[in-house]
C-alpha atoms as a PDB file:
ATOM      1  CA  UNK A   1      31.909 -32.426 -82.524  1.00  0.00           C
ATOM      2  CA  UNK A   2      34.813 -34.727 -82.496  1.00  0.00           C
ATOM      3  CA  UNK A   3      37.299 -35.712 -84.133  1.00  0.00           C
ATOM      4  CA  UNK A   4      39.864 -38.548 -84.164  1.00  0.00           C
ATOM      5  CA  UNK A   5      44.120 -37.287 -84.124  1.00  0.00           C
ATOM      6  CA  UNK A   6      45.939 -40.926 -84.735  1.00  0.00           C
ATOM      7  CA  UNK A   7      48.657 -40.252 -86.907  1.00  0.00           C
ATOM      8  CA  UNK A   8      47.520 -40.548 -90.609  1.00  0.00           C
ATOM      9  CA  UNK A   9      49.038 -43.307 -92.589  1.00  0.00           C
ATOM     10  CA  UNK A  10      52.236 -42.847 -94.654  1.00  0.00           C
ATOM     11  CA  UNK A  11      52.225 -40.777 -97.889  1.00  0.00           C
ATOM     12  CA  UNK A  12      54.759 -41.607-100.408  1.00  0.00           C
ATOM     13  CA  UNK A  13      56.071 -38.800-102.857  1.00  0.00           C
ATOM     14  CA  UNK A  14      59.337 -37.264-103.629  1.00  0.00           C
ATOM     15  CA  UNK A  15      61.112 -34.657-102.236  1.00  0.00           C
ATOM     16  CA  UNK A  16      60.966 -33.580 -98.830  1.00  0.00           C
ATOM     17  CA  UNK A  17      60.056 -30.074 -97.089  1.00  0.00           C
ATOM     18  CA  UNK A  18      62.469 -27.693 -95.097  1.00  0.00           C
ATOM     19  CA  UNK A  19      60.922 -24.814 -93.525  1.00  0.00           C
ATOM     20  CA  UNK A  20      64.513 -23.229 -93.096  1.00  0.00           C
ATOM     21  CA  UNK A  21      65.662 -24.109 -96.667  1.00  0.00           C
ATOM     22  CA  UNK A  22      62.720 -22.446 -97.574  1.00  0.00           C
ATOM     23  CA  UNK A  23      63.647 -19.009 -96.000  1.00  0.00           C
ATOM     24  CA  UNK A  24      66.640 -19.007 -98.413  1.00  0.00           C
ATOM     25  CA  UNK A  25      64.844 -19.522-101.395  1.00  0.00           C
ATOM     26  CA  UNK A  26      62.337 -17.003-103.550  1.00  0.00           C
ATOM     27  CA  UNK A  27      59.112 -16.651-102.987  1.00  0.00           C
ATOM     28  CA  UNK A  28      56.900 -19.406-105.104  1.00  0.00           C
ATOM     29  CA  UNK A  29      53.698 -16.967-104.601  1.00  0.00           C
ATOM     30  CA  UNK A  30      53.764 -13.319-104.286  1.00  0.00           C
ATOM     31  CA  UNK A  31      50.615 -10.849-104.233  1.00  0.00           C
ATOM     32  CA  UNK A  32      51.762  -7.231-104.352  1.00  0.00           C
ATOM     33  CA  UNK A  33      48.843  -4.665-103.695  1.00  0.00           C
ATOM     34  CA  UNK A  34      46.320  -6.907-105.401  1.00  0.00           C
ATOM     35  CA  UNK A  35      42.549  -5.631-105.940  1.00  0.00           C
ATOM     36  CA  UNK A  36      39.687  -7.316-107.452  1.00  0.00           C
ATOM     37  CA  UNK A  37      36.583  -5.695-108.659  1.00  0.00           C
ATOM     38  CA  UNK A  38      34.224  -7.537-110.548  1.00  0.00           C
ATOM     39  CA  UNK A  39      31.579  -6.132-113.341  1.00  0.00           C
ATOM     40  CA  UNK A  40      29.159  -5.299-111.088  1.00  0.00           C
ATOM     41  CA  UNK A  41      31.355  -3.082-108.642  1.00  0.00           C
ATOM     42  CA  UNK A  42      31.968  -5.414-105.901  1.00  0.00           C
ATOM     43  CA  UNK A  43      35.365  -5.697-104.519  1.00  0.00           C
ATOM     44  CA  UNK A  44      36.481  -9.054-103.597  1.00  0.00           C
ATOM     45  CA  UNK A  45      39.775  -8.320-102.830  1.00  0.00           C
ATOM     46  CA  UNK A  46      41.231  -4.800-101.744  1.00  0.00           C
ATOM     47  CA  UNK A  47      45.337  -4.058-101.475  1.00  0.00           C
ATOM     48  CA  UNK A  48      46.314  -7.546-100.643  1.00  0.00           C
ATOM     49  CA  UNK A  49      49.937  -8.465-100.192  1.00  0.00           C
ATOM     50  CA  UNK A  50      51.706 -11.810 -99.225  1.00  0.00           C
ATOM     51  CA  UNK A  51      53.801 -13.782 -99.834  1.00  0.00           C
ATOM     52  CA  UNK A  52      54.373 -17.684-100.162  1.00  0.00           C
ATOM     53  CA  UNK A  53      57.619 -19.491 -99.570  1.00  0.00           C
ATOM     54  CA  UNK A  54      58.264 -22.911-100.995  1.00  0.00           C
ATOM     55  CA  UNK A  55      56.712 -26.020 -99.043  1.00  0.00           C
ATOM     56  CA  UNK A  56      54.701 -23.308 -96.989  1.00  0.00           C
ATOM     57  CA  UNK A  57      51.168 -24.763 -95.752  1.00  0.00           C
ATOM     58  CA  UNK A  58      48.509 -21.412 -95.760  1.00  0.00           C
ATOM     59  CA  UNK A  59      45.214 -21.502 -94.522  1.00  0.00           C
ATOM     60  CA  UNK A  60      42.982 -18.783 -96.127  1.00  0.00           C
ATOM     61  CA  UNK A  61      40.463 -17.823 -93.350  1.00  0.00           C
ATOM     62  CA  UNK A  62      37.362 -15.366 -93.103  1.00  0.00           C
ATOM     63  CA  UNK A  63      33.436 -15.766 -93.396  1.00  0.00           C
ATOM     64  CA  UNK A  64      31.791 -16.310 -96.878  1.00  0.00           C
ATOM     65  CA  UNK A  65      31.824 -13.490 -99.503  1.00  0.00           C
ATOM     66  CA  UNK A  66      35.309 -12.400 -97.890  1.00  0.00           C
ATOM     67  CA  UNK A  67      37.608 -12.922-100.726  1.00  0.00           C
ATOM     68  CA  UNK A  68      38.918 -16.852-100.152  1.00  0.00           C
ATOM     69  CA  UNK A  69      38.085 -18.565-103.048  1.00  0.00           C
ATOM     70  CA  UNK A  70      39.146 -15.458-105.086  1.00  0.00           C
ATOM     71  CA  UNK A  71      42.596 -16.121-104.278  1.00  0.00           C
ATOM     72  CA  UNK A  72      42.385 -19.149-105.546  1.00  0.00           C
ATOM     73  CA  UNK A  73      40.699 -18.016-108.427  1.00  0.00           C
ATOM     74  CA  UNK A  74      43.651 -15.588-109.118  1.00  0.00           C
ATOM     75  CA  UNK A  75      46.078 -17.847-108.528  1.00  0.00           C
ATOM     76  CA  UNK A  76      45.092 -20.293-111.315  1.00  0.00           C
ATOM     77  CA  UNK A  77      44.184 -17.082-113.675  1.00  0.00           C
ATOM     78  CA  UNK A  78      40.702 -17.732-113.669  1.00  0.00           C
ATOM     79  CA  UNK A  79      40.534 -14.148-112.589  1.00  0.00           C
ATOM     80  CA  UNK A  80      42.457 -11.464-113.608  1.00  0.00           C
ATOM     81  CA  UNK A  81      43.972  -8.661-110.673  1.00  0.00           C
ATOM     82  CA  UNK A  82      41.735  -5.074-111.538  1.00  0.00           C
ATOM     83  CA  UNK A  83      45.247  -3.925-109.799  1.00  0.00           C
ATOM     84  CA  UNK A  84      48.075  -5.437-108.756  1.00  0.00           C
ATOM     85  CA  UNK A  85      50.288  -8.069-109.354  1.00  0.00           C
ATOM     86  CA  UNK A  86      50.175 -11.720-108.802  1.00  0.00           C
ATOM     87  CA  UNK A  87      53.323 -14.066-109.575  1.00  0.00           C
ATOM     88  CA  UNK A  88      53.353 -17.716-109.329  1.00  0.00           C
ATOM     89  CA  UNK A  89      56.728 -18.682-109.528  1.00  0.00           C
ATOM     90  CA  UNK A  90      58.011 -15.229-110.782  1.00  0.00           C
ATOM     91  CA  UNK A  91      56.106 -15.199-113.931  1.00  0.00           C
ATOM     92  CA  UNK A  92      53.469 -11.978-113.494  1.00  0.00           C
ATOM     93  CA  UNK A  93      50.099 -13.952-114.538  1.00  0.00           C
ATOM     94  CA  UNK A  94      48.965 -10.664-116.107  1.00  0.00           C
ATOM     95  CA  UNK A  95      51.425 -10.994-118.679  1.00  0.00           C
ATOM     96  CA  UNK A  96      50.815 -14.854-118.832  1.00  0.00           C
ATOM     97  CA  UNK A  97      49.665 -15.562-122.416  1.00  0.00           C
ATOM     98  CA  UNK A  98      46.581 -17.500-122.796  1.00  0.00           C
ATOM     99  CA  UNK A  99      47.989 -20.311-124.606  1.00  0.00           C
ATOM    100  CA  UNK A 100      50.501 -20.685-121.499  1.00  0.00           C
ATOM    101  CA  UNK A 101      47.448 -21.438-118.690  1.00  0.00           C
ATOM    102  CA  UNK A 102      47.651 -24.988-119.491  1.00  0.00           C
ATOM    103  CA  UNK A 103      51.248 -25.136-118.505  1.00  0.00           C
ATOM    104  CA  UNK A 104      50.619 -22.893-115.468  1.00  0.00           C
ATOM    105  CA  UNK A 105      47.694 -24.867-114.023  1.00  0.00           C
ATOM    106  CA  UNK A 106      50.090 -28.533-114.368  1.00  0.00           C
ATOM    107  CA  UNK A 107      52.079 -26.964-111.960  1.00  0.00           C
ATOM    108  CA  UNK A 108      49.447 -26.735-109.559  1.00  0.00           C
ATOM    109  CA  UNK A 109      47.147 -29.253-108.102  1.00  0.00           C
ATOM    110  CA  UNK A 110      44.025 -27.770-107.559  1.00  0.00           C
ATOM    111  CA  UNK A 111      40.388 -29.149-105.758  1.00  0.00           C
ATOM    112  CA  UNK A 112      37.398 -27.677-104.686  1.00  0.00           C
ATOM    113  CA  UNK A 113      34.474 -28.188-102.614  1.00  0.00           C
ATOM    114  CA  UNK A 114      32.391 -30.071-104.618  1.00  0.00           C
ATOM    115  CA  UNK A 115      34.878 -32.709-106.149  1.00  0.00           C
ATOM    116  CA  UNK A 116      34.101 -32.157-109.700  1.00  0.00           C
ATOM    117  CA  UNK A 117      34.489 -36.262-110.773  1.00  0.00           C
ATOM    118  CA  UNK A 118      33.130 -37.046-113.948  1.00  0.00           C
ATOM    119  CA  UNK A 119      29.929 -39.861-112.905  1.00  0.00           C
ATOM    120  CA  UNK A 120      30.506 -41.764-115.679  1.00  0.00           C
ATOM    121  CA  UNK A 121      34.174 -42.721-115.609  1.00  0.00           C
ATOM    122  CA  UNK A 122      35.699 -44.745-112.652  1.00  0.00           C
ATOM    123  CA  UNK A 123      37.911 -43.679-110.103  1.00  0.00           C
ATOM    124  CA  UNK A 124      41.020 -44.646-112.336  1.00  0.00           C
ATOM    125  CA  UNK A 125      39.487 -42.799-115.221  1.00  0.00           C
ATOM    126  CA  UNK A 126      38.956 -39.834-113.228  1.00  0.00           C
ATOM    127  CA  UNK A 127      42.656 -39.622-111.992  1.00  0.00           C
ATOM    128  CA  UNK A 128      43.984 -40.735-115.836  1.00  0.00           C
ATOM    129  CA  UNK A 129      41.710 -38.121-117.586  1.00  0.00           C
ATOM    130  CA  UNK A 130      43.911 -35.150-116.368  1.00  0.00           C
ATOM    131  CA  UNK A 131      46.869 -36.206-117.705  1.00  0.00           C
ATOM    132  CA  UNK A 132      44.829 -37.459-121.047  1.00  0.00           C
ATOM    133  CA  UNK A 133      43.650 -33.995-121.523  1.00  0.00           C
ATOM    134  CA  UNK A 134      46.810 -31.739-120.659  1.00  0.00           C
ATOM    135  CA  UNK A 135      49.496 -34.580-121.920  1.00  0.00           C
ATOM    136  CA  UNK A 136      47.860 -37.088-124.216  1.00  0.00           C
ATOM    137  CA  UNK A 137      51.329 -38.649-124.941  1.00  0.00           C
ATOM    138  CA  UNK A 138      52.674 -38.778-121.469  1.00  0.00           C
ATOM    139  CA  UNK A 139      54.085 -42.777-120.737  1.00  0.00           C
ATOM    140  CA  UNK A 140      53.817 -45.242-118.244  1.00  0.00           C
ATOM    141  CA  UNK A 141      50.021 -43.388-117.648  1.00  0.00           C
ATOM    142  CA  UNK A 142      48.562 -46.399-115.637  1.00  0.00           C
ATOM    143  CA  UNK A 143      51.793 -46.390-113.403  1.00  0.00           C
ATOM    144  CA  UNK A 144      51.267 -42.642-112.548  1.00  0.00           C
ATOM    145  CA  UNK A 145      47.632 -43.069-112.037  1.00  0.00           C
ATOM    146  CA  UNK A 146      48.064 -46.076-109.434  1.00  0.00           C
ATOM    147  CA  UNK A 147      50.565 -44.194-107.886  1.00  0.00           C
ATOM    148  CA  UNK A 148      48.412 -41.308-107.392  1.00  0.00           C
ATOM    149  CA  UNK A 149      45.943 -43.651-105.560  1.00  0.00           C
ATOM    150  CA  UNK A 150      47.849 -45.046-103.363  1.00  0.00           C
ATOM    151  CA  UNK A 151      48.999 -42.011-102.000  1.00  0.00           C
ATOM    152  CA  UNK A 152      45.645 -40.933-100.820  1.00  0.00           C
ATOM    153  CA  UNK A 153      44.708 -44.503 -99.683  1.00  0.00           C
ATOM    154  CA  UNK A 154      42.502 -45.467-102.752  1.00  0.00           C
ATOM    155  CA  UNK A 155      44.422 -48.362-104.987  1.00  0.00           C
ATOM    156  CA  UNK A 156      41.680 -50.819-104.009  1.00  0.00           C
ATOM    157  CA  UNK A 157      38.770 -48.357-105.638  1.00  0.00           C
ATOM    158  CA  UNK A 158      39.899 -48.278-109.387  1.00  0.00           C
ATOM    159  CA  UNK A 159      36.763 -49.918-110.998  1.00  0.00           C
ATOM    160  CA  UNK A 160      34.600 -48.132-108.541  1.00  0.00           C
ATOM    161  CA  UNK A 161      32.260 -45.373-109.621  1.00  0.00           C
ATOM    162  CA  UNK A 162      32.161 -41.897-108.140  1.00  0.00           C
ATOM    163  CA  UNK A 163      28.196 -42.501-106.664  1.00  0.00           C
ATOM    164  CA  UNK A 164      29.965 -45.532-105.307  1.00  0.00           C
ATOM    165  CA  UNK A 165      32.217 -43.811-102.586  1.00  0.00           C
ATOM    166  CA  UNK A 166      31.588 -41.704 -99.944  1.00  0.00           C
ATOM    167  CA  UNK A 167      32.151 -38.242-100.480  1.00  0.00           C
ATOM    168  CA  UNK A 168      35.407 -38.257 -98.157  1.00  0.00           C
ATOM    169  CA  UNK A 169      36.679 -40.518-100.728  1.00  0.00           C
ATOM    170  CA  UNK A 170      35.058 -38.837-103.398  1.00  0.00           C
ATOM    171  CA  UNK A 171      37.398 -35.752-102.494  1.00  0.00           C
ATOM    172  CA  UNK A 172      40.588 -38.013-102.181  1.00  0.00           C
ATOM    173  CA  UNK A 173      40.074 -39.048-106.087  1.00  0.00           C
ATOM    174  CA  UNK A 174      39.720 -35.757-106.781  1.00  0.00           C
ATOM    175  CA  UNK A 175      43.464 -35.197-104.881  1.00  0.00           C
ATOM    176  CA  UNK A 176      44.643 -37.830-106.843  1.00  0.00           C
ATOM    177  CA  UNK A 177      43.667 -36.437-110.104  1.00  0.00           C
ATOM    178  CA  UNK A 178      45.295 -33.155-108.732  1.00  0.00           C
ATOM    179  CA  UNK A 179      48.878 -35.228-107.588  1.00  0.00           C
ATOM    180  CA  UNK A 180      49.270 -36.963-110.932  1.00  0.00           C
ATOM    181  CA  UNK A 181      50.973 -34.282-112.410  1.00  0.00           C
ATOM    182  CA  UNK A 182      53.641 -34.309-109.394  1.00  0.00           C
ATOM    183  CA  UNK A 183      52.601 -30.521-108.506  1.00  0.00           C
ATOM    184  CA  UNK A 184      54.964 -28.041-106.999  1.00  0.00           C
ATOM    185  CA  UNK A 185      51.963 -25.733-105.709  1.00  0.00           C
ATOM    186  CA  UNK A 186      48.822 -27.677-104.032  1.00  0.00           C
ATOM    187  CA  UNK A 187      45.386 -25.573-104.144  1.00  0.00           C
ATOM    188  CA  UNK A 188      42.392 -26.239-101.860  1.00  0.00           C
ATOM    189  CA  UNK A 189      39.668 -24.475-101.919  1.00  0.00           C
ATOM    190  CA  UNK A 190      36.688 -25.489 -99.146  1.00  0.00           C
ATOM    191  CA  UNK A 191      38.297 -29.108 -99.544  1.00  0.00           C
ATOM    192  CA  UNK A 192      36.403 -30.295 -96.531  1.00  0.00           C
ATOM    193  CA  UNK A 193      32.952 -27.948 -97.209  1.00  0.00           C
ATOM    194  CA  UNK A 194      30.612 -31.264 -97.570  1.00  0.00           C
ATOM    195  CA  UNK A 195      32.460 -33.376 -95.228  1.00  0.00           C
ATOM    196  CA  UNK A 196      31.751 -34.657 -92.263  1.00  0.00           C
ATOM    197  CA  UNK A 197      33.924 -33.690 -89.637  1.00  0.00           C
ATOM    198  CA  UNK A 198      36.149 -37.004 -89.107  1.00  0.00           C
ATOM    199  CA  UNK A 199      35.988 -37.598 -93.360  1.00  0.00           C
ATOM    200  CA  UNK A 200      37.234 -33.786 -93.350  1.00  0.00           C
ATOM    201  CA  UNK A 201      40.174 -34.048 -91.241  1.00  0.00           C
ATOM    202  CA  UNK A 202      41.347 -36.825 -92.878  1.00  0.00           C
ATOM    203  CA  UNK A 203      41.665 -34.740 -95.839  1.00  0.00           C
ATOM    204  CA  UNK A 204      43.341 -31.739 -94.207  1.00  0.00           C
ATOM    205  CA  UNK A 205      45.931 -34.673 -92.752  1.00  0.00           C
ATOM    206  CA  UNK A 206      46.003 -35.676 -96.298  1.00  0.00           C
ATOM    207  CA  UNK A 207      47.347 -32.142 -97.639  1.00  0.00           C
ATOM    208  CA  UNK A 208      49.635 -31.726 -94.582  1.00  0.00           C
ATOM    209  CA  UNK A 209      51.404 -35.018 -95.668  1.00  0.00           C
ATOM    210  CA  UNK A 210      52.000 -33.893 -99.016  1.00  0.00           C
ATOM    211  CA  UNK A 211      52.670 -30.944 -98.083  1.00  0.00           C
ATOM    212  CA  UNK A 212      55.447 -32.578 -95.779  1.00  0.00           C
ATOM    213  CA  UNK A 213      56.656 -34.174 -98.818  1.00  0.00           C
ATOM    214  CA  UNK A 214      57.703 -31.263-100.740  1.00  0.00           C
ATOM    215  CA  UNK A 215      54.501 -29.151-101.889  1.00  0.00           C
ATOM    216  CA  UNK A 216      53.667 -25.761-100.780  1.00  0.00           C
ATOM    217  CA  UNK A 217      50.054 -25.385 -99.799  1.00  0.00           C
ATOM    218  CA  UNK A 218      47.128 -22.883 -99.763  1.00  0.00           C
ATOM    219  CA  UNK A 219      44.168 -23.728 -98.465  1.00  0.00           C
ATOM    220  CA  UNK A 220      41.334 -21.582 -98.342  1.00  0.00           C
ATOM    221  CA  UNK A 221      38.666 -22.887 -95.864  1.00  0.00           C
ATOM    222  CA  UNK A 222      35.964 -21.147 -92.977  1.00  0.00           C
ATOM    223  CA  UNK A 223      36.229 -24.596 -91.168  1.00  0.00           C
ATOM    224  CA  UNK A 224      37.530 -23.368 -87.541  1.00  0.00           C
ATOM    225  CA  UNK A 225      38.121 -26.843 -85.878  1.00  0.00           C
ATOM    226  CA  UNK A 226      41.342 -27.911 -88.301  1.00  0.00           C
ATOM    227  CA  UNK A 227      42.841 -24.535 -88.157  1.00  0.00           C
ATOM    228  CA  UNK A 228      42.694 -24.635 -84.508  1.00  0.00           C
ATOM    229  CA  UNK A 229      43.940 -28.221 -85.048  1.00  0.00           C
ATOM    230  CA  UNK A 230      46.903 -27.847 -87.076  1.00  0.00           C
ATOM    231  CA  UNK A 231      48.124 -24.474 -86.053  1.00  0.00           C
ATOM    232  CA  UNK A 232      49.766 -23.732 -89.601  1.00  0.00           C
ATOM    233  CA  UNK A 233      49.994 -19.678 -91.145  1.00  0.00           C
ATOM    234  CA  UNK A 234      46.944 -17.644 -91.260  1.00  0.00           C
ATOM    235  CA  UNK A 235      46.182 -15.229 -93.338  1.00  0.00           C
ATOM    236  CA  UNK A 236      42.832 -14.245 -91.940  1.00  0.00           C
ATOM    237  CA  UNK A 237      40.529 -11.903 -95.063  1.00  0.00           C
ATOM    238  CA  UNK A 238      37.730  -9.581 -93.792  1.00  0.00           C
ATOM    239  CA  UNK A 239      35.794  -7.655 -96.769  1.00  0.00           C
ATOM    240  CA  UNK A 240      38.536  -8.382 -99.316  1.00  0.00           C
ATOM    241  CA  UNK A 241      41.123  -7.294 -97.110  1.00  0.00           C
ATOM    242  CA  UNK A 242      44.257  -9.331 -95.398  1.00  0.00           C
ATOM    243  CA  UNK A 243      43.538  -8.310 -91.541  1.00  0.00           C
ATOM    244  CA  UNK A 244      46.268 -10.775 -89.966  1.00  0.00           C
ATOM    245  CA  UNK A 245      49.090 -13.115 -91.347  1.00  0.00           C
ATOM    246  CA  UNK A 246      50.171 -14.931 -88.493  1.00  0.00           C
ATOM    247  CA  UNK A 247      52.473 -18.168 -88.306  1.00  0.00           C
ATOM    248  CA  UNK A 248      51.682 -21.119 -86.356  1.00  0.00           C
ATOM    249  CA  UNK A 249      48.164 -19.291 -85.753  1.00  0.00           C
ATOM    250  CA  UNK A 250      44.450 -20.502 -84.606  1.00  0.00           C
ATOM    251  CA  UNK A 251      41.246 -19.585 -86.807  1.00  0.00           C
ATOM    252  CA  UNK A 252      40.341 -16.418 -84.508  1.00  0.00           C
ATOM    253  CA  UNK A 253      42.584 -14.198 -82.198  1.00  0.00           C
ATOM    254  CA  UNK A 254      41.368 -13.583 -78.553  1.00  0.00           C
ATOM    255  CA  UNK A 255      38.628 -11.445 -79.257  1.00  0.00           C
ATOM    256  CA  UNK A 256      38.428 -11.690 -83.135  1.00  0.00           C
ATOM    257  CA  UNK A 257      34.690 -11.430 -84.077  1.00  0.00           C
ATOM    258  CA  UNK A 258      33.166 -15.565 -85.232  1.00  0.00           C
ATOM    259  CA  UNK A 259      33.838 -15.472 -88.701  1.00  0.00           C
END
């Protein structure tokens, strides 16, 4: 398996990172003692705790069924903590009312594995639909959408249908869609899951960039070869539970179990 490391073109957003400035500062994420345990007795996550400084870039590691894409889950409140406390940006999202989510989640840019377009809208109705449903009255809409695209590479696709695109690009509209909202937090879970390798990595240089630019971001993925590649924090789950959190650190330690 290969894959190509030339430098990514330029991403334009603003603000910029600073890893030290970001020592100084709170928290954005915090999990203290966190346990999940759904209906039917499984736990997904056991006595977690971590925490996420501002313009931080996570990967979420471990094999499938080991709790990733429950931290994501928790983070956006589509779960609920069975114990614990989890804080986006101090506010305790236990307390959060549910009228509030909305506000929450435009904070966050969120995308998944599986893109989650709408078929029958074009690229630039995709990316304009999230601020139509969260912020119907929002101005200079087409500005922000174009912007959005040309950040992940895509202003020449705006009349172009999802089916249309490859599903590398598929997954950079559904960035875009995430960025219009100018997010503080950036969410990815399994960004790069149907991806082919070279189509995947330009994603993950994708979220590094704006990352780079001023976001913090989580990533949950099982994809070994960027991890090794990037060599960003791990936080490494095994049955629910945080086994390493390790800076600058590869998918496996020397003699970690395959994932």
């Amino acid at each position: 398996m290969s894959i190509s490391t030339s430098p990514p073109a330029p991403v334009v957003m603003t603000g910029a990172g600073s890893t030290e400035l970001s020592r100084s500062e709170p928290p954005i994420i915090v999990f203290e003692k966190v346990t999940k345990i759904y209906a039917n007795g499984q736990a997904a996550i056991r006595d977690a705790s971590f925490t996420v400084r501002p313009r931080d870039f996570v990967f979420v590691v471990g094999a499938s069924g080991a709790g990733k894409s429950t931290v994501i889950r928790l983070l956006i409140r589509e779960e609920r903590a069975t114990q614990g406390h989890v804080l986006v940006e101090g506010q305790d999202l236990a307390r959060l009312k549910h009228r509030h989510l909305p506000r929450l989640r435009r904070k966050m840019g969120i995308v998944f594995q599986d893109f989650k377009l709408l078929p029958n809208l074009t690229v630039e109705q995709n990316v304009a639909f999230a601020i139509q449903v969260t912020d119907p009255g929002r101005p200079h809409l087409k500005e922000k959408v174009g912007e959005a695209l040309y950040i992940v590479g895509l202003e020449d696709k705006l009349s172009a249908f999802p089916t249309e695109l490859s599903g590398g690009e598929q997954q950079r509209v559904a960035i875009a869609r995430a960025l219009v909202h100018r997010p503080r937090i950036f969410l990815a879970d399994e960004p790069t899951g149907n991806l082919d390798p070279d189509a995947g990595w330009g994603i993950v240089q994708l979220l590094q960039q704006i990352n780079h630019r001023g976001a913090t971001v989580v990533m949950a993925t099982h994809n070994r070869e960027v991890v090794d590649l990037c060599r960003r924090r791990v936080l490494a789950i095994e049955d629910g539970r945080i086994v390493r959190d390790e800076a600058e650190g590869a998918y496996l330690r020397d003699g970690d179990a395959i994932l």
